[in-house]
N, C-alpha and C. Protein backbone atom coordinates (compact mmCIF):
# COMPACT_ATOMS: atom_id res chain seq x y z
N UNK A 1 0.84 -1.18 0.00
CA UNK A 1 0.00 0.00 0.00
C UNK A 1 0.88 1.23 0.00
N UNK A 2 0.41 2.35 -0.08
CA UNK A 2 0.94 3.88 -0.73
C UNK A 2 -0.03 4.71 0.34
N UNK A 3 0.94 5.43 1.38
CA UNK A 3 0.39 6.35 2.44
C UNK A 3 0.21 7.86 1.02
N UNK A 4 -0.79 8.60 1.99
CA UNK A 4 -0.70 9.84 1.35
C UNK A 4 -2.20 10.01 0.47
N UNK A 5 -2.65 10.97 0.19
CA UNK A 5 -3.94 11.70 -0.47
C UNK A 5 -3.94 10.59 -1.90
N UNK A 6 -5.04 10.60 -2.02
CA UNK A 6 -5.79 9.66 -3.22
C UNK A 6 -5.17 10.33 -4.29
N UNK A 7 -4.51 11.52 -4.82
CA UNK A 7 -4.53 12.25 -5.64
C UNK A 7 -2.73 12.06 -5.59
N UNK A 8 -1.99 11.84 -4.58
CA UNK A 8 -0.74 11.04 -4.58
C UNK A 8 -0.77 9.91 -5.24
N UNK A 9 -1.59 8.87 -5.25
CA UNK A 9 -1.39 7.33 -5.20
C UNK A 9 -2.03 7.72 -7.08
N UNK A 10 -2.43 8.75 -7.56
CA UNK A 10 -3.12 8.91 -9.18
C UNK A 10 -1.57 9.50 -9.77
N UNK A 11 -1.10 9.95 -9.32
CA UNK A 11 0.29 10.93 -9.33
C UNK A 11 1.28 9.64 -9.75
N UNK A 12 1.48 8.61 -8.72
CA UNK A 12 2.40 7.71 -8.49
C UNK A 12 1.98 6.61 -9.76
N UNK A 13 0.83 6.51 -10.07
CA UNK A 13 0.69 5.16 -10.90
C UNK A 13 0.67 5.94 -12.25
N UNK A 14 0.42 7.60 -12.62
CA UNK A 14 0.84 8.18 -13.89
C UNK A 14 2.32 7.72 -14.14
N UNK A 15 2.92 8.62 -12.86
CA UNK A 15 4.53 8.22 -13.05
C UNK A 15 5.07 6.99 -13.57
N UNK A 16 4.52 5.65 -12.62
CA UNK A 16 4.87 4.33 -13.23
C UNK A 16 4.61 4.42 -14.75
N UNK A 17 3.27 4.69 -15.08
CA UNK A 17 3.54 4.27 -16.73
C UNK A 17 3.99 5.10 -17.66
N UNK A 18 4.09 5.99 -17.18
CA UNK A 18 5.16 7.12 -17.73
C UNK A 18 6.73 6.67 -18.08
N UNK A 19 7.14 6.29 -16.93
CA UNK A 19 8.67 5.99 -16.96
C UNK A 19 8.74 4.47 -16.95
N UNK A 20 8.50 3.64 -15.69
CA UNK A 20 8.66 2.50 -15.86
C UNK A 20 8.47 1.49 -17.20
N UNK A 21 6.73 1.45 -17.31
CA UNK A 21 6.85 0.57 -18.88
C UNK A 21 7.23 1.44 -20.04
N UNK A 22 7.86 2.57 -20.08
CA UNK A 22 8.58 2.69 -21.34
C UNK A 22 9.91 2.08 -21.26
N UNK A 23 10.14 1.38 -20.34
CA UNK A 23 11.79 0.78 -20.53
C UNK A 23 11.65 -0.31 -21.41
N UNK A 24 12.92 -1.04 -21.80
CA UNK A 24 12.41 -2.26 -22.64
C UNK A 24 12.29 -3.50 -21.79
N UNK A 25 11.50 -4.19 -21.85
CA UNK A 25 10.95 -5.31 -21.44
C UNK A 25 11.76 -6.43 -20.20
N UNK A 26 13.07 -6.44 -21.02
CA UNK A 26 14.13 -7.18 -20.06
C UNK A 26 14.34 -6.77 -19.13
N UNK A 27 14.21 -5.12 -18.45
CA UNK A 27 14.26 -4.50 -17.44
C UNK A 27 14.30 -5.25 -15.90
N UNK A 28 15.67 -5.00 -15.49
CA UNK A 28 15.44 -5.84 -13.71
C UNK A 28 14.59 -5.05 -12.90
N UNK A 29 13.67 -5.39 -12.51
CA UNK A 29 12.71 -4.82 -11.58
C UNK A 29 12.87 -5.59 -10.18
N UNK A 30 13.44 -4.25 -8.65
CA UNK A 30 13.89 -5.06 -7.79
C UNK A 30 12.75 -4.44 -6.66
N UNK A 31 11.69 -5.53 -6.71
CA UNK A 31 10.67 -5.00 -5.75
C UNK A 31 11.05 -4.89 -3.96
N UNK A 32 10.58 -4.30 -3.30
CA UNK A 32 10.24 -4.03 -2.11
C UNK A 32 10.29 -5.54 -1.20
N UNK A 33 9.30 -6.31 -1.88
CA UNK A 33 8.71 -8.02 -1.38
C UNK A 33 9.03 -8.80 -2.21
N UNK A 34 9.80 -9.92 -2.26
CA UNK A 34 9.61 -10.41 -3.29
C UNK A 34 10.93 -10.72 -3.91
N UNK A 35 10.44 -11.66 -5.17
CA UNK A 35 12.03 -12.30 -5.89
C UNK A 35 11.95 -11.11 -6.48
N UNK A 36 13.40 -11.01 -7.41
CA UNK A 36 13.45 -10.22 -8.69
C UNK A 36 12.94 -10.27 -9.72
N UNK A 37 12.54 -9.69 -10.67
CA UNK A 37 11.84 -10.31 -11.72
C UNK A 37 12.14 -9.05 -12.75
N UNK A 38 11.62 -9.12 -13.77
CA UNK A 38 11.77 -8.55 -15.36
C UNK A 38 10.15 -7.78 -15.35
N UNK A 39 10.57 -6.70 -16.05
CA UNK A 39 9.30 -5.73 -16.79
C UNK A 39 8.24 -6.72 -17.24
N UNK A 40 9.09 -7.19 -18.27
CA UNK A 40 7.97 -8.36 -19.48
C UNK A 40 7.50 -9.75 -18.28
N UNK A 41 8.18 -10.18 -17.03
CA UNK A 41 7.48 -10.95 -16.71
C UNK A 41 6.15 -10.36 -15.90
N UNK A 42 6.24 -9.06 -15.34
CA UNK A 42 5.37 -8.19 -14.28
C UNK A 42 3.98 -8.06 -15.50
N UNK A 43 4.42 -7.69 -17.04
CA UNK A 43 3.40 -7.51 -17.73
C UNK A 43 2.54 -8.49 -18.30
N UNK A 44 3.22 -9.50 -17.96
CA UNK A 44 2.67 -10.93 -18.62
C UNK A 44 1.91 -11.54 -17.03
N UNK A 45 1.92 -11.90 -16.44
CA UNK A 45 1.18 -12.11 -14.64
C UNK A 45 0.81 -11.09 -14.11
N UNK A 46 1.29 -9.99 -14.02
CA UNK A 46 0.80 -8.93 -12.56
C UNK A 46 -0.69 -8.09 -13.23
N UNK A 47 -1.53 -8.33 -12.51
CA UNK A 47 -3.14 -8.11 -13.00
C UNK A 47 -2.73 -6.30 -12.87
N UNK A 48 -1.86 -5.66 -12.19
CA UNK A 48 -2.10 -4.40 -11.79
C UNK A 48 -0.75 -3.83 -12.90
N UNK A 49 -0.91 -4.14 -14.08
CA UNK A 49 0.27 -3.64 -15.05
C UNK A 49 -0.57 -3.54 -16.27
């Protein structure tokens, strides 16, 4: 979860697709929780991508 005004958490998920999925696909993505994983695998499983 994402502390802060509803209008933060609209701010934060522009940003993600702004910057994040314009990278290319192979991208190491090193989450918070969790194994490591790739852009293209987050876009292929993660319901919230």
């Amino acid at each position: 979860s994402m502390g802060g005004a509803p209008t933060h958490f609209e701010l934060a998920k522009a940003k993600i697709r702004e910057v994040i999925l314009s990278l290319p696909q192979p991208t190491l993505i090193c989450p918070g929780h969790g194994p490591l994983t790739t852009l293209k695998e987050e876009q292929s499983h993660n319901p919230f991508f």
